[in-house]
Protein backbone atom coordinates (compact mmCIF):
# COMPACT_ATOMS: atom_id res chain seq x y z
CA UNK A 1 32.47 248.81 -25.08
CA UNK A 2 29.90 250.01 -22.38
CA UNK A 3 31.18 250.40 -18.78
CA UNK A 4 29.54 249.29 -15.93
CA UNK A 5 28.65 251.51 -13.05
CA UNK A 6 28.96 249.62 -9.49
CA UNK A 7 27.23 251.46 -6.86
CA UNK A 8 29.00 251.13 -3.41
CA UNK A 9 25.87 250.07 -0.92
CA UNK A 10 27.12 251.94 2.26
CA UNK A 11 25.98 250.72 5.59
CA UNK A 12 22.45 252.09 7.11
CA UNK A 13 23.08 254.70 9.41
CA UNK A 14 21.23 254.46 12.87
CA UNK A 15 18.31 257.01 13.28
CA UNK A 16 19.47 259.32 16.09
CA UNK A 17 17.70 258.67 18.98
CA UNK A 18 14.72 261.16 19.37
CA UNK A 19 13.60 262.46 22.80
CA UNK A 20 10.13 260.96 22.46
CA UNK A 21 11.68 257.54 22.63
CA UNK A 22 14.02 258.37 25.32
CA UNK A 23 11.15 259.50 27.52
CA UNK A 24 9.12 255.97 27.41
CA UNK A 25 12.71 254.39 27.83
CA UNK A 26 12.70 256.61 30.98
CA UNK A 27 8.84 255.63 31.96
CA UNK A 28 9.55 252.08 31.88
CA UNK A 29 12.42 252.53 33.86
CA UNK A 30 10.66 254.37 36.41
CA UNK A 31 7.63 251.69 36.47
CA UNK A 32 9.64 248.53 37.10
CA UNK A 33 11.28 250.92 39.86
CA UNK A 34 8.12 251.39 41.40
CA UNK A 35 6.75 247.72 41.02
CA UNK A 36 9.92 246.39 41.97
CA UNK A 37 9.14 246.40 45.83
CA UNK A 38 5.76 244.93 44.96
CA UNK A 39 7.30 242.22 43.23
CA UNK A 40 10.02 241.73 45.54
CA UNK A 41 6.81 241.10 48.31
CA UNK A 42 4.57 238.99 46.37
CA UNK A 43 7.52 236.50 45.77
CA UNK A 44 8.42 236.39 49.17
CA UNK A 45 4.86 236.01 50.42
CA UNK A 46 3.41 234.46 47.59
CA UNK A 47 5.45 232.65 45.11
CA UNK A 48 8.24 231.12 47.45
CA UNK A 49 5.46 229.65 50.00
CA UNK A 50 4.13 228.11 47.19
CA UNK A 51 7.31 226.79 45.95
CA UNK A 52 8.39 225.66 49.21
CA UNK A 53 5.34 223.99 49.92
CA UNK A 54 5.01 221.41 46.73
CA UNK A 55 8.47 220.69 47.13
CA UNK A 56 8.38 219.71 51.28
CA UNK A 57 5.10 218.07 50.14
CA UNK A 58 7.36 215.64 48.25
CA UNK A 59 9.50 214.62 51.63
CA UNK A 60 8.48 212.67 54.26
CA UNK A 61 7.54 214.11 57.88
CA UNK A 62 10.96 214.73 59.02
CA UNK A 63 11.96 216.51 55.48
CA UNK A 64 14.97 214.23 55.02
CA UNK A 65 14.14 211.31 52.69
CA UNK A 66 12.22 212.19 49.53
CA UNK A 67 8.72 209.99 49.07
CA UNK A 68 7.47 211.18 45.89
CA UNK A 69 3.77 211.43 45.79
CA UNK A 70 3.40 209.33 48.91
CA UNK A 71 1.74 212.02 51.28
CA UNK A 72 -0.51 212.32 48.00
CA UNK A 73 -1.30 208.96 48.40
CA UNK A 74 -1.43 208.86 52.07
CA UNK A 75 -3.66 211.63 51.81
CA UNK A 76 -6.63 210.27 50.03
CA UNK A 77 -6.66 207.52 52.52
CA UNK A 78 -6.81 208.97 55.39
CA UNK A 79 -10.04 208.60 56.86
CA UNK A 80 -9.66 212.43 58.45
CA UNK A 81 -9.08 213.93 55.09
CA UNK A 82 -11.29 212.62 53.37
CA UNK A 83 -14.21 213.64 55.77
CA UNK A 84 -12.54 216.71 55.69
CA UNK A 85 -12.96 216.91 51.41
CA UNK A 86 -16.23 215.45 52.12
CA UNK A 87 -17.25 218.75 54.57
CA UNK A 88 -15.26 221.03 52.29
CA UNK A 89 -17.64 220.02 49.44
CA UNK A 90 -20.71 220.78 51.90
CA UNK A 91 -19.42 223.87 52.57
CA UNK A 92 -18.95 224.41 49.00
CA UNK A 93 -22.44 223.45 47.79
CA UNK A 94 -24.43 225.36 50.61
CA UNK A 95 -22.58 227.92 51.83
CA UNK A 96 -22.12 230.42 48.77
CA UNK A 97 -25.80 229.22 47.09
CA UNK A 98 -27.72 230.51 50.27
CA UNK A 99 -25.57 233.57 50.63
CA UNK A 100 -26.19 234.51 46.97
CA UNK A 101 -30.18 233.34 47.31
CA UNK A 102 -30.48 235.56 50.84
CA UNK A 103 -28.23 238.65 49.31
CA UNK A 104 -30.73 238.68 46.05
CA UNK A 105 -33.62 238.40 48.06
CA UNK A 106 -32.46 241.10 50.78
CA UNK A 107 -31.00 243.62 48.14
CA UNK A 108 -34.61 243.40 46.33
CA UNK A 109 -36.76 243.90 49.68
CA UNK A 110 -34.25 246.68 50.81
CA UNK A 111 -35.35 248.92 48.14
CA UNK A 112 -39.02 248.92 49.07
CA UNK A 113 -37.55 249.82 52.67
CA UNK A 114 -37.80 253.26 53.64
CA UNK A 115 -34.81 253.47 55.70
CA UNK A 116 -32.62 251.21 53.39
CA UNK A 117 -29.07 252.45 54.28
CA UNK A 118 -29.68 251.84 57.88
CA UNK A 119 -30.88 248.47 57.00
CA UNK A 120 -27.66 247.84 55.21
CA UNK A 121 -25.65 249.07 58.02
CA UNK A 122 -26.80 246.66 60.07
CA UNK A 123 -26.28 244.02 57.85
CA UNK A 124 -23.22 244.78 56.75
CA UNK A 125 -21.92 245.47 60.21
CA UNK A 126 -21.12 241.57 61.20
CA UNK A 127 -18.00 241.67 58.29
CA UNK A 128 -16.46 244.08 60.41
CA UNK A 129 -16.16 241.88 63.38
CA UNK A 130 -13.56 239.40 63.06
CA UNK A 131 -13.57 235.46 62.39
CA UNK A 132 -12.17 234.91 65.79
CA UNK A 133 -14.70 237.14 67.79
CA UNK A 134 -17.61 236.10 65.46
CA UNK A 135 -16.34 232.42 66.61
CA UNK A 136 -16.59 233.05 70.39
CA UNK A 137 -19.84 234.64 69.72
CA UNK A 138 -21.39 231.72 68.21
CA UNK A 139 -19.58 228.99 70.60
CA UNK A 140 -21.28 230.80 73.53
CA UNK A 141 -24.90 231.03 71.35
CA UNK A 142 -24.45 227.52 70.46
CA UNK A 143 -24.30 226.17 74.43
CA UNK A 144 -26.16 223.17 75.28
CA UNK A 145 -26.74 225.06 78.71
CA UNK A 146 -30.07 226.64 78.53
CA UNK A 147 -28.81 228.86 80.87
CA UNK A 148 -25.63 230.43 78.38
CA UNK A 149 -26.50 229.58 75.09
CA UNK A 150 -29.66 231.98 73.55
CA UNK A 151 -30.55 229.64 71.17
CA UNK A 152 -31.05 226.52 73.62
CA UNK A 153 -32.59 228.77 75.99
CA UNK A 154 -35.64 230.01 73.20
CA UNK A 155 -35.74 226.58 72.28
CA UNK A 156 -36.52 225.07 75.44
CA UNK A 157 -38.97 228.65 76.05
CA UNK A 158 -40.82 227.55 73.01
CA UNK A 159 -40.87 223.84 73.79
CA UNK A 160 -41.99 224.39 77.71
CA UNK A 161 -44.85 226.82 76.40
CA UNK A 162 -46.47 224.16 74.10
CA UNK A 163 -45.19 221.14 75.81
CA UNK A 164 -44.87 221.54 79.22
CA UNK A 165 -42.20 220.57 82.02
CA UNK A 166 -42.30 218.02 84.63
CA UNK A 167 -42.09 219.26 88.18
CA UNK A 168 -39.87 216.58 89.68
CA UNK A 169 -37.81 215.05 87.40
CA UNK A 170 -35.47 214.12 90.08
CA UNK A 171 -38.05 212.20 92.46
CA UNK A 172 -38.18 208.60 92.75
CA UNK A 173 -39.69 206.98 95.35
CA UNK A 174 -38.23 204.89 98.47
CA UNK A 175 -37.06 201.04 98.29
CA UNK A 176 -39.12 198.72 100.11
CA UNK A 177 -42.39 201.41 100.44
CA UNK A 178 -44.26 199.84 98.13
CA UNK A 179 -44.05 201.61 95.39
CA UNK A 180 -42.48 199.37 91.92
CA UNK A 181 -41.05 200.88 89.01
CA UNK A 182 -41.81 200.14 85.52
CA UNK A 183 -40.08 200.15 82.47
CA UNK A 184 -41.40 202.93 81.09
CA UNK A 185 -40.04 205.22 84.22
CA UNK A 186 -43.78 205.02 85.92
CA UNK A 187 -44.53 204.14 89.37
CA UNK A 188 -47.67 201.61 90.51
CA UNK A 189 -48.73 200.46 93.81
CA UNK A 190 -51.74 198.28 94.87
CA UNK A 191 -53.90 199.82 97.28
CA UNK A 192 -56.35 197.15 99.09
CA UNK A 193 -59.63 198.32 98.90
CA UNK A 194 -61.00 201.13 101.19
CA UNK A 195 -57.59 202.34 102.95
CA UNK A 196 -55.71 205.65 101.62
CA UNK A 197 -52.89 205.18 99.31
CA UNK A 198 -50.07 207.27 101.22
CA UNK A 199 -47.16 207.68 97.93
CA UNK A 200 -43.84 208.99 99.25
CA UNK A 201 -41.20 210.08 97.27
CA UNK A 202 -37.78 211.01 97.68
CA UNK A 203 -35.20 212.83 95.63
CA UNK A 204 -36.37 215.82 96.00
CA UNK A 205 -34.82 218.91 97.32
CA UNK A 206 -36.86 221.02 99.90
CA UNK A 207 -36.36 224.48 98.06
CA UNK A 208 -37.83 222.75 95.27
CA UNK A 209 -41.16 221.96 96.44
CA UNK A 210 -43.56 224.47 94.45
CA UNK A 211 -43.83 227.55 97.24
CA UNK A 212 -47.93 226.42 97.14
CA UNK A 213 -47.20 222.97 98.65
CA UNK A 214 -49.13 222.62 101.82
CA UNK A 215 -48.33 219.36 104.70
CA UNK A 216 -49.77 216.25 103.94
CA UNK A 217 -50.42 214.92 107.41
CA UNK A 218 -54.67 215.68 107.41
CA UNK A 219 -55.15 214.43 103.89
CA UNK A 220 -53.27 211.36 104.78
CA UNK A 221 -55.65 210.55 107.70
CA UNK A 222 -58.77 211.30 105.31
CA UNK A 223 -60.54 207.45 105.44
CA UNK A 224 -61.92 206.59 101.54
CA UNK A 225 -65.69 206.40 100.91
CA UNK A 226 -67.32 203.42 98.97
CA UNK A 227 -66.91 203.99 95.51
CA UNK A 228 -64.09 206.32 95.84
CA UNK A 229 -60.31 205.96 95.90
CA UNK A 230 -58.34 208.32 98.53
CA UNK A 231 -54.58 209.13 98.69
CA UNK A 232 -51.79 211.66 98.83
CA UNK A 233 -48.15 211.95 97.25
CA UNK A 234 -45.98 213.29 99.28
CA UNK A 235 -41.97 214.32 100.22
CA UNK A 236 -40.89 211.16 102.46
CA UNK A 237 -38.54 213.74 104.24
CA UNK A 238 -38.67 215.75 107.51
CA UNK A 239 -36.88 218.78 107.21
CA UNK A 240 -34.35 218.72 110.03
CA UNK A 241 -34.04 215.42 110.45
CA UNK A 242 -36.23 212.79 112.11
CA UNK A 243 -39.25 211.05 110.93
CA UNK A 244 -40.10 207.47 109.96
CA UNK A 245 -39.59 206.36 106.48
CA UNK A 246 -43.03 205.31 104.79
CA UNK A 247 -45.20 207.30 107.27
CA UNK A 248 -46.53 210.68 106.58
CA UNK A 249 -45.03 213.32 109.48
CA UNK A 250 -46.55 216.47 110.56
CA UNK A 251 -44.02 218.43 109.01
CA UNK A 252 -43.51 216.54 105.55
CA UNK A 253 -44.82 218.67 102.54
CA UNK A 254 -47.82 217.14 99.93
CA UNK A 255 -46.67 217.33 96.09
CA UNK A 256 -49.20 219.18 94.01
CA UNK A 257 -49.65 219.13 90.57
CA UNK A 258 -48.89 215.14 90.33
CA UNK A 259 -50.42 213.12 88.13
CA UNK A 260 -52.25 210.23 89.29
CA UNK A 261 -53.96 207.45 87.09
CA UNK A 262 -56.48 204.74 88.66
CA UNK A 263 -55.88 201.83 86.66
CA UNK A 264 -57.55 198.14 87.07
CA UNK A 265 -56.44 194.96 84.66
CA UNK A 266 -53.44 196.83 82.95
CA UNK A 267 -56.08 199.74 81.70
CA UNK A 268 -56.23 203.35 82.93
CA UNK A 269 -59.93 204.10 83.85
CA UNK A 270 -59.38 207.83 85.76
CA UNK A 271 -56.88 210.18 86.17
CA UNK A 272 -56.22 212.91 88.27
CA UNK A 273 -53.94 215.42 89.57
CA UNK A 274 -52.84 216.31 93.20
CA UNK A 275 -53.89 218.95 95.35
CA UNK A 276 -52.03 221.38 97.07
CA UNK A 277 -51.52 219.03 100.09
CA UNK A 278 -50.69 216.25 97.72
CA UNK A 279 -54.37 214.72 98.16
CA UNK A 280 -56.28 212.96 95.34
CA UNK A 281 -59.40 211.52 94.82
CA UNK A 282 -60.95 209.29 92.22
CA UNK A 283 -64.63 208.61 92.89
CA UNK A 284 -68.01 206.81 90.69
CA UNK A 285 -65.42 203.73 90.76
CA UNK A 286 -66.93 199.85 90.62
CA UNK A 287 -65.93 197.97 93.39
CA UNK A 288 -62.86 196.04 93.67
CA UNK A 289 -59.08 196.22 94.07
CA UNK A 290 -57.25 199.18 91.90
CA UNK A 291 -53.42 200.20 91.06
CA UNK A 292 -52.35 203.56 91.71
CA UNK A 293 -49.99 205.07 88.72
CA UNK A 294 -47.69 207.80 88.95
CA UNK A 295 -47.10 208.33 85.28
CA UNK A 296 -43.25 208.95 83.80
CA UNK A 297 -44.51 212.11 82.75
CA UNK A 298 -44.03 213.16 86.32
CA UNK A 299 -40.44 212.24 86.23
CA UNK A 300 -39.43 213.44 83.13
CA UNK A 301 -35.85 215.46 83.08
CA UNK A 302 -36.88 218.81 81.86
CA UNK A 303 -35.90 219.38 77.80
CA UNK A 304 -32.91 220.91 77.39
CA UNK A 305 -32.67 221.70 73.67
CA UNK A 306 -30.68 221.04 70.39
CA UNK A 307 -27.23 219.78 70.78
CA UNK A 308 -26.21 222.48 68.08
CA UNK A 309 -22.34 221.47 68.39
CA UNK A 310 -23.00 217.31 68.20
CA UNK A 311 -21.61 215.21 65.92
CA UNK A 312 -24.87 215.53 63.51
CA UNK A 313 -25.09 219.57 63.09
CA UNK A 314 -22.10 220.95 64.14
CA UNK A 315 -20.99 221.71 60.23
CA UNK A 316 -24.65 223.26 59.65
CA UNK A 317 -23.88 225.57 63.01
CA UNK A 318 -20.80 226.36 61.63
CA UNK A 319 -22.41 227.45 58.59
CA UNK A 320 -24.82 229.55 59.96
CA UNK A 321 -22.23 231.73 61.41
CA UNK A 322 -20.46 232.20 57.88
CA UNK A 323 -23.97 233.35 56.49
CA UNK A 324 -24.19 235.69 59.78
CA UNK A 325 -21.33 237.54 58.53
CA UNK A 326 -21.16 236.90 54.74
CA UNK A 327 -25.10 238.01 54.13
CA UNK A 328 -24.22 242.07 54.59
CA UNK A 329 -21.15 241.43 51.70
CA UNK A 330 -23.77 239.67 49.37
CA UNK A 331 -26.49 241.69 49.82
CA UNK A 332 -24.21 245.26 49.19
CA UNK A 333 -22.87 243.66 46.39
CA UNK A 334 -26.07 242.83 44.19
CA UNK A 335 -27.73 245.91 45.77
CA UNK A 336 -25.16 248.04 43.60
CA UNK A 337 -25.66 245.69 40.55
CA UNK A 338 -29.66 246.39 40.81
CA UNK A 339 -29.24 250.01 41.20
CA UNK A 340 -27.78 249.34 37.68
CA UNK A 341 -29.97 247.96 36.07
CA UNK A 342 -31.97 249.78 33.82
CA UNK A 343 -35.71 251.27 34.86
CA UNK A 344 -36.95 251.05 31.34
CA UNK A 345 -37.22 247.46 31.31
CA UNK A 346 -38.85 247.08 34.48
CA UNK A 347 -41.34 249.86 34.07
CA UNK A 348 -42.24 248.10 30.57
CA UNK A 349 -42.91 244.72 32.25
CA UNK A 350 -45.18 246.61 34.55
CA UNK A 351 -47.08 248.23 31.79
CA UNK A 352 -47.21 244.88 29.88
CA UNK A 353 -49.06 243.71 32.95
CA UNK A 354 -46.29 241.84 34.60
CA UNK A 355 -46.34 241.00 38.19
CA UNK A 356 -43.26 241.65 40.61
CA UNK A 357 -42.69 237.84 40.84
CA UNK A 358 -42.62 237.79 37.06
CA UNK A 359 -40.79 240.88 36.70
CA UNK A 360 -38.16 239.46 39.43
CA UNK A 361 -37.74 235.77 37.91
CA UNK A 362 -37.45 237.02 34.01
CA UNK A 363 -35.90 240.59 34.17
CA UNK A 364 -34.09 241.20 36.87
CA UNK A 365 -32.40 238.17 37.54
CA UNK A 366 -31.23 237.71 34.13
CA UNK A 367 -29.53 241.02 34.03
CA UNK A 368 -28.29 240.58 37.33
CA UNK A 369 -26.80 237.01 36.32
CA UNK A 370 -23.06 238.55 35.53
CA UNK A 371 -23.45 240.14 39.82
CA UNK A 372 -24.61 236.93 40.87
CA UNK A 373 -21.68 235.13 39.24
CA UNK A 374 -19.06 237.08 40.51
CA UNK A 375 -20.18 237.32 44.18
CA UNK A 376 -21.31 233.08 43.90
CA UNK A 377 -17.59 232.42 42.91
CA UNK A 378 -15.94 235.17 45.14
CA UNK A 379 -17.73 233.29 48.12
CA UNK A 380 -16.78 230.06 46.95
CA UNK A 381 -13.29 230.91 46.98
CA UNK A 382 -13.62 232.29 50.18
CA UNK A 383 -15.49 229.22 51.93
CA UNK A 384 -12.20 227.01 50.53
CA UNK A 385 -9.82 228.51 52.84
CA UNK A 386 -12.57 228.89 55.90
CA UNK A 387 -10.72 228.36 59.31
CA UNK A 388 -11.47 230.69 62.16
CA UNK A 389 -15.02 229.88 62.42
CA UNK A 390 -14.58 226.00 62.33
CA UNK A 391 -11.74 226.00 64.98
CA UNK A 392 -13.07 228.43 67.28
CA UNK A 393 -16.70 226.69 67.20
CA UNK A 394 -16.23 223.17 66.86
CA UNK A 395 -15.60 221.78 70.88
CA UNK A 396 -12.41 219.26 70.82
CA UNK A 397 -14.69 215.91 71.12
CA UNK A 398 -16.29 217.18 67.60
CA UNK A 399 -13.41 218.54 65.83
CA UNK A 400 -13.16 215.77 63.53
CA UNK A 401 -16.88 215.74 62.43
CA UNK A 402 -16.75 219.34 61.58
CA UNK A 403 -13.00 220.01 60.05
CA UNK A 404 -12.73 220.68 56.53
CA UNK A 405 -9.45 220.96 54.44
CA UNK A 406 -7.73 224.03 55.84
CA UNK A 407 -8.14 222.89 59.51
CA UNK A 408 -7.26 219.38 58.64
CA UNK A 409 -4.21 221.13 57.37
CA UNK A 410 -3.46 223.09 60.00
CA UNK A 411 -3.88 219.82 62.61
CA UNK A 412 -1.48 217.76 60.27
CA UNK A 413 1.12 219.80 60.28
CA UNK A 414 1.23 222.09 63.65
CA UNK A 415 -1.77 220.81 65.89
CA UNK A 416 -0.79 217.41 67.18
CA UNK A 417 0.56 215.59 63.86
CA UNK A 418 3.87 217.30 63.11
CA UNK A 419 3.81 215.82 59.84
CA UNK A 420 4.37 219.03 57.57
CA UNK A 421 4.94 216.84 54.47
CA UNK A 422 1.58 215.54 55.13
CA UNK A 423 0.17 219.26 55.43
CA UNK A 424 2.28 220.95 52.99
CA UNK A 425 0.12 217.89 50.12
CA UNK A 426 -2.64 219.06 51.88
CA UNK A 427 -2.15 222.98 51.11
CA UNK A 428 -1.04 222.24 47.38
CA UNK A 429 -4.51 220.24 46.90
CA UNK A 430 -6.06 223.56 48.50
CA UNK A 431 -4.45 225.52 46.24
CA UNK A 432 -4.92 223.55 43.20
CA UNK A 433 -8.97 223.34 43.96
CA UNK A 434 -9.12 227.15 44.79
CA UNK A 435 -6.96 228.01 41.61
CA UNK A 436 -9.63 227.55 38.94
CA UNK A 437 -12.20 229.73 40.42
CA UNK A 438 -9.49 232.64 40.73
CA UNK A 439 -8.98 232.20 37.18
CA UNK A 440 -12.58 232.08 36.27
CA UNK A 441 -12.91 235.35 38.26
CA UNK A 442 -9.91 236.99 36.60
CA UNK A 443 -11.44 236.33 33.01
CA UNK A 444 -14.86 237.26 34.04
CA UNK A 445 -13.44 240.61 35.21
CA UNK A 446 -11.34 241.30 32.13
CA UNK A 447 -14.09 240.37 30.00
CA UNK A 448 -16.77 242.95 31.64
CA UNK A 449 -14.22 245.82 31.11
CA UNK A 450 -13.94 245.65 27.41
């Protein structure tokens, strides 16, 4: 008979705790310690905004009787929001793709620049001015008024230089003198053959009479020659008072530098211009009866530039002032991804007989696409939640034409609407659109450090 041995299995006994895993115990302790306060502020600032906002986006304007996805609904037909997705996208689309083309182009041409830090400086020097000052910069540059904006005022420098400026655009001439206006803004009277066609005008300030003008009385009096055509334009005004309507004083002043056309059976056959007693003469003319024209060009109002805040560019204006400040950001960040890249390639290209164009379009832009990327998507994320600039800029009468979905936002719910379930649907689709681009940007990031 063979016994059987049963071993008794005892229990495992738990491995005394070693010091090694007491310390990390103590590490992790001490690191949710120290990200606690973090944590504590980016749910307060962070995740419970959030959270409050897609849930008031489910209530109606007064936050008392639930609607679902109606202010989603609502939303996408409102004819304001949807310009305002419709600018957004602009913005979008234009906005970061000329700030990455003029940052690649700068950072290349700054290093060929001997003084390329100070270059960058200056650049780089609009970020640190803020949205709001930036925004009162440009609203003043942006004035229709020759006189305060600096763009209107080279504009209408450049356009005056080429074009020229009328000299009275606020003349016109007296009712019942015999002069008839046309259409077209001109002035014609008949003149009977042989007598002096005397052209007053009116409308016409005294210290605006060019300082050369001289009186007009003598040329008045001057009797026309067969063959020729006499007159004189004139200010029908007598400075102090007095005088007859119609009939040239003593003291009334000629206009010079009028144009003056001779025209017989609807067609111009001589022009002229005045003298500096407002005289002018047209002579080797056939015989008969003639019309005296005083052209519209005379009368035009003086050009007074680009209406940069109207309906039609005030999102492009608005633009331009991002790229004034974004350009220095761009241009510092490829910069630092071409000082990168490596000199091996390029001075192979150039010893392959590669130009700099070729060089630029097939070396270094490929290895600068991962830079590019980064700073085309950073932008874009930016340009989502742009504000300052388009409220500060835009006048009130344009507001609508140039608000995008952040100011719409901001209008819904605090400027004038009061409907903050309205806004809050708003900020959620703002959120939602910018999300995907923070996420591409994340992975990009964690890709490039392994």
């Amino acid at each position: 008979m063979t016994a059987t041995v049963v071993k008794e299995e005892r229990p495992p006994v738990a491995a005394p705790r070693t010091p090694v895993r007491r310390a990390r115990r103590r590490g992790r302790t001490a690191a949710v310690l120290f990200v606690l306060p973090a944590l504590l502020l980016l749910g307060a600032l962070v995740v419970y905004p959030v959270l409050f906002s897609v849930g008031r986006s489910l209530f109606d304007a007064s936050g008392t009787r639930f609607v679902g996805g109606g202010n989603y609904a609502e939303m996408f037909r409102d004819p304001a929001t949807l310009k305002a997705v419709r600018n957004t996208a602009i913005w979008v689309v234009v906005a970061p793709v000329l700030l990455t083309g003029l940052g690649l182009i700068l950072a290349v041409l700054v290093e060929k620049v001997r003084w390329a830090t100070a270059f960058k400086l200056l650049l780089f020097m609009p970020m640190a001015v803020s949205f709001l000052a930036a925004g009162i910069i440009f609203r003043l540059a942006y004035d229709e008024d020759p006189d305060k904006g600096v763009l209107n005022a080279a504009v209408v420098g450049v356009h005056d230089a080429f074009a020229g400026t009328s000299a009275y655009p606020t003349a016109r001439a007296r009712d019942g003198q015999g002069l008839t206006r046309a259409a077209d803004g001109s002035y014609q009277a008949r003149v009977p053959a042989g007598e002096t066609a005397t052209l007053g005008l009116v409308g016409i300030r005294p210290d605006e009479v060019p300082s050369g003008a001289e009186p007009a009385y003598e040329a008045a009096r001057a009797a026309s020659a067969p063959g020729e055509l006499r007159g004189v334009v004139y200010l029908d005004f007598t400075p102090g008072g007095g005088g007859e309507p119609g009939v040239v004083d003593r003291r009334e002043s000629g206009l010079p530098e009028m144009t003056v056309e001779a025209v017989r059976d609807g067609r111009t056959v001589a022009t002229t211009t005045t003298a500096a007693d407002g005289s002018f003469r047209f002579e080797g003319l056939q015989e008969g009866s003639y019309a005296v024209k005083l052209p519209a060009e005379n009368f035009a109002p003086p050009y007074e530039g680009v209406s940069w805040l109207g309906p039609a560019l005030v999102t492009p204006a608005i633009i331009g002032a991002y790229l004034w400040i974004w350009t220095g950001f761009a241009m510092v960040l490829i910069g630092a991804g071409l000082s990168s890249l490596p000199r091996d390639a390029l001075e192979a290209a150039r010893m392959d007989g590669a130009n700099e164009w070729q060089i630029f379009r097939k070396i270094t832009v490929p290895l600068l696409a991962p830079v590019l990327t980064v700073v085309f998507v950073t932008l874009v994320i930016n340009v989502m939640k742009v504000f300052d600039l388009v409220y500060i800029i835009a006048p009130g009468p344009v507001q609508q034409d140039a608000t995008v979905l952040a100011t719409q936002m901001w209008l819904v719910s605090f400027g004038g609407g009061n409907d903050q379930g309205l806004g809050s649907a708003l900020g959620v689709l703002l959120l939602l659109l910018v999300v995907p681009a923070m996420v591409f940007n994340v992975r990009r990031f964690r890709r490039n450090q392994r």
